[in-house]
Protein backbone atom coordinates (compact mmCIF):
# COMPACT_ATOMS: atom_id res chain seq x y z
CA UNK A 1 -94.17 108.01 169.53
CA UNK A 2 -96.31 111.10 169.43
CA UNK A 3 -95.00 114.09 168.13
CA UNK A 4 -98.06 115.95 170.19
CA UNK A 5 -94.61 116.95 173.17
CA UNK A 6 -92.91 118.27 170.24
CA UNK A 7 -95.55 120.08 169.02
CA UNK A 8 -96.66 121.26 172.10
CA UNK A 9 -92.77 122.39 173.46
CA UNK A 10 -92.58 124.57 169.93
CA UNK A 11 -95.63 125.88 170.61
CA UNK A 12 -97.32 124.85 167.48
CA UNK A 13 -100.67 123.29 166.39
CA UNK A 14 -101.06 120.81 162.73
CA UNK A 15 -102.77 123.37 161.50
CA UNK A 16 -100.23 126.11 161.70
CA UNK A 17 -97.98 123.48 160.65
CA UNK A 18 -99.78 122.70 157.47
CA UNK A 19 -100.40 126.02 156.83
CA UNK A 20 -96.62 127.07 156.89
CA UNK A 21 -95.88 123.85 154.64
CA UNK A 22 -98.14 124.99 152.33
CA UNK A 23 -96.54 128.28 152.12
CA UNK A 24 -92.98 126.58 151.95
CA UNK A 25 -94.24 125.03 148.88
CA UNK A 26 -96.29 128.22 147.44
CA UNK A 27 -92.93 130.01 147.85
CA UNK A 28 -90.46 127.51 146.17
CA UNK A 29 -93.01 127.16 143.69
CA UNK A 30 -93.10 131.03 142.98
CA UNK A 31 -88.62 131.07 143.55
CA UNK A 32 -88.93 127.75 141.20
CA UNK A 33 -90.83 129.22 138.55
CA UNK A 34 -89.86 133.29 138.69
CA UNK A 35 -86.36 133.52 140.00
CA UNK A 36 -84.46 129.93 139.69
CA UNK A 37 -85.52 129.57 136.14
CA UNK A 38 -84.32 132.85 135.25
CA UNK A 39 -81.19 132.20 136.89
CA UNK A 40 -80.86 128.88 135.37
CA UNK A 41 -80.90 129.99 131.97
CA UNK A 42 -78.84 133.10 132.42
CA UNK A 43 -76.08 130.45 134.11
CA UNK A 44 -77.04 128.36 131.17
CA UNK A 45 -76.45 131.23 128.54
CA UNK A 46 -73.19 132.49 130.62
CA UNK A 47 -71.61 128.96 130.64
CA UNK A 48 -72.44 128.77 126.45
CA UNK A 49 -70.85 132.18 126.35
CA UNK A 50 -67.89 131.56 128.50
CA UNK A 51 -67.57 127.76 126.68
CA UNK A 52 -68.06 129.93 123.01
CA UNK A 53 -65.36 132.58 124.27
CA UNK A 54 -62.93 129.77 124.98
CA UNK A 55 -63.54 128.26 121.91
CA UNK A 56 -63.00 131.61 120.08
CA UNK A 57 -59.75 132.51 122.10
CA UNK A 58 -58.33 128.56 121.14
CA UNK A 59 -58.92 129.24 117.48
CA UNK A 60 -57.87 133.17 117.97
CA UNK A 61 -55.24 131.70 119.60
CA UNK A 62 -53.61 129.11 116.60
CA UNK A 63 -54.71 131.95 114.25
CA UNK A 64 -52.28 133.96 115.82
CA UNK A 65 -50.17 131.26 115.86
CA UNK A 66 -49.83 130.19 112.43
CA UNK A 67 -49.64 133.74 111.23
CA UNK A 68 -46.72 134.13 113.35
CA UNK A 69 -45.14 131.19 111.61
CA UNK A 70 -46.33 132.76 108.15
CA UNK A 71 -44.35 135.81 109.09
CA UNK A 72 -41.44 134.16 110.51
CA UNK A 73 -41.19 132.08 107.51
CA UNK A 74 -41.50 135.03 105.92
CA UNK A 75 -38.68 137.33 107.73
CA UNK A 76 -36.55 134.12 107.01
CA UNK A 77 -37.08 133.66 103.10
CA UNK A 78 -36.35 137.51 103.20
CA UNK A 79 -33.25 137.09 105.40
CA UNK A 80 -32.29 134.36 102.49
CA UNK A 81 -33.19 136.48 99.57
CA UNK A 82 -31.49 139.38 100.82
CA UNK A 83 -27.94 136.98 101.43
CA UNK A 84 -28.54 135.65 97.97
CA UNK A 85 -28.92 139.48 96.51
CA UNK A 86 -25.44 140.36 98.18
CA UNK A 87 -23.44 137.23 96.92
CA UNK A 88 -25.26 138.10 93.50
CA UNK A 89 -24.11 141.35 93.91
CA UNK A 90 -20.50 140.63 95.12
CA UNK A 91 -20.36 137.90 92.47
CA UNK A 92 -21.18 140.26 89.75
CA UNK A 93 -19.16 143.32 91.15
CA UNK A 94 -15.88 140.57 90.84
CA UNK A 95 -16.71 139.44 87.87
CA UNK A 96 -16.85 143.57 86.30
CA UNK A 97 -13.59 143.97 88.15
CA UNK A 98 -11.73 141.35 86.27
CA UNK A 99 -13.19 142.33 83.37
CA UNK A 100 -12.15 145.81 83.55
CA UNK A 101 -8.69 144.84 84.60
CA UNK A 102 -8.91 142.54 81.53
CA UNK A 103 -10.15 145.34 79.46
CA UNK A 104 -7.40 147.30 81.00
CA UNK A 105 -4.50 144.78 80.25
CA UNK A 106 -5.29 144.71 77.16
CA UNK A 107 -5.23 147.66 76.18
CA UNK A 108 -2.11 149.02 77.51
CA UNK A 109 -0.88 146.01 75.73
CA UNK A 110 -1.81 147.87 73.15
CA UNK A 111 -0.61 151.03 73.80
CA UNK A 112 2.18 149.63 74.32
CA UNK A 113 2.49 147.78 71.17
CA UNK A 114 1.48 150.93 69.25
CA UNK A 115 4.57 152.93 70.90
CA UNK A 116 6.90 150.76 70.30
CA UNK A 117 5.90 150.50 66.39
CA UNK A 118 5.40 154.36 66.95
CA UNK A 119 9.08 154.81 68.13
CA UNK A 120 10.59 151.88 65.32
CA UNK A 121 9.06 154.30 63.02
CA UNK A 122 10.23 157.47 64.37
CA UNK A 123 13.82 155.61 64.90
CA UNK A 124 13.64 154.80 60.75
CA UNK A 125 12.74 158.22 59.93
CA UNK A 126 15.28 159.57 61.66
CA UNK A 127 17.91 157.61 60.24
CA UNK A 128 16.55 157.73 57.10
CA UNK A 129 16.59 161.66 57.70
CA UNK A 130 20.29 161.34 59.09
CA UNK A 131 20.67 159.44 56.33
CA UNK A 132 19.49 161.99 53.65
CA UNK A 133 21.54 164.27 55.44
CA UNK A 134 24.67 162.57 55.50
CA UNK A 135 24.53 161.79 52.40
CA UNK A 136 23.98 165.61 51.38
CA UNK A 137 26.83 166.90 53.28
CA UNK A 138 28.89 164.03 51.85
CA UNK A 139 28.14 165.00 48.49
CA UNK A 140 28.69 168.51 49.53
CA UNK A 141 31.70 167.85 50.77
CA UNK A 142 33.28 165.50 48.54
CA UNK A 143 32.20 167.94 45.86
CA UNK A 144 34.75 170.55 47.27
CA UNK A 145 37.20 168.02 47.79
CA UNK A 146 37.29 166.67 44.37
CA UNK A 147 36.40 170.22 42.93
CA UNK A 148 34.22 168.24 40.31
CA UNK A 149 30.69 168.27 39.54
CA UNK A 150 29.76 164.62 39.78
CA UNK A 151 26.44 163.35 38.07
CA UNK A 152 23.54 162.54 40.53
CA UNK A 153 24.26 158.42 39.74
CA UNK A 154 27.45 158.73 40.95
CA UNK A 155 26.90 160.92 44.02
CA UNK A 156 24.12 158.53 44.95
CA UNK A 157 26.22 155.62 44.49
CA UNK A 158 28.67 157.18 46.31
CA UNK A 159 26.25 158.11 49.06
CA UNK A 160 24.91 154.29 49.02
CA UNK A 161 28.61 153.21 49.92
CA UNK A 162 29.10 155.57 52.91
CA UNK A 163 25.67 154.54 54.07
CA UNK A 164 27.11 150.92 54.38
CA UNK A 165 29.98 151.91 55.68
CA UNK A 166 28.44 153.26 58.64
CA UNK A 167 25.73 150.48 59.16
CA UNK A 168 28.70 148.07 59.15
């Protein structure tokens, strides 16, 4: 088989042919050597880039992530501390309640103990007063009924029996 037809139909001679091969190869040399290996490291440095920004969005990524947790954790403990500050607070607040109605039994206990001793005494003077009293009218008047001076011993004893005669 001749390729001599072929050659001949395409209107071209082995010498053009080699000549145009040669160039083929002159020029994929040249694209080889000035523009694919450009291109092949800038792919290569893109793809490291990309691969690195990846890399660094995954650990940007669980970063974010745990410090998410950290502050739910910590919106939780302060949730908890701020429940355990109100009980405290509710705890204590009952416990100064009692005590001040405690306080405050006890010392209207008091006051009322006071006023009653207050009003046994008053109740004593005054019949101790009345007493004194009575016991000067009596004289008085048992001095104008007898029409006689009587000593102070026998007015007092005198007085002593009318006191127990009304106590009785």
């Amino acid at each position: 088989m001749t390729f001599q037809p072929l050659f001949a139909a395409l209107n071209l001679e082995i010498g053009d042919l080699l000549y145009y091969l040669i160039v083929f190869a002159i020029l994929l040399w040249v694209v080889k050597h000035y523009a694919w290996g450009p291109v092949t490291k800038m792919m290569e440095k893109r793809r490291k880039q990309v691969s690195d920004d990846l890399d660094h969005a995954a650990s940007d990524r669980q970063r974010a992530e745990l410090l998410a947790n950290q502050r739910a954790a910590a919106l939780q403990k302060s949730k908890q501390d701020a429940t355990q500050i109100i009980s405290d607070a509710r705890t204590n607040a009952e416990k100064t309640k009692q005590s001040i109605i405690s306080d405050a039994d006890q010392e209207a206990a008091t006051i009322k103990k006071q006023a009653k001793a207050d009003a046994e005494q008053a109740k004593a003077d005054a019949l101790n007063a009345a007493q004194a009293q009575v016991a000067d009218l009596s004289v008085t008047i048992a001095g104008k009924v007898i029409a006689k001076n009587l000593s102070a011993e026998d007015q007092k004893d005198l007085v002593d029996q009318f006191v127990k005669g009304l106590k009785d």
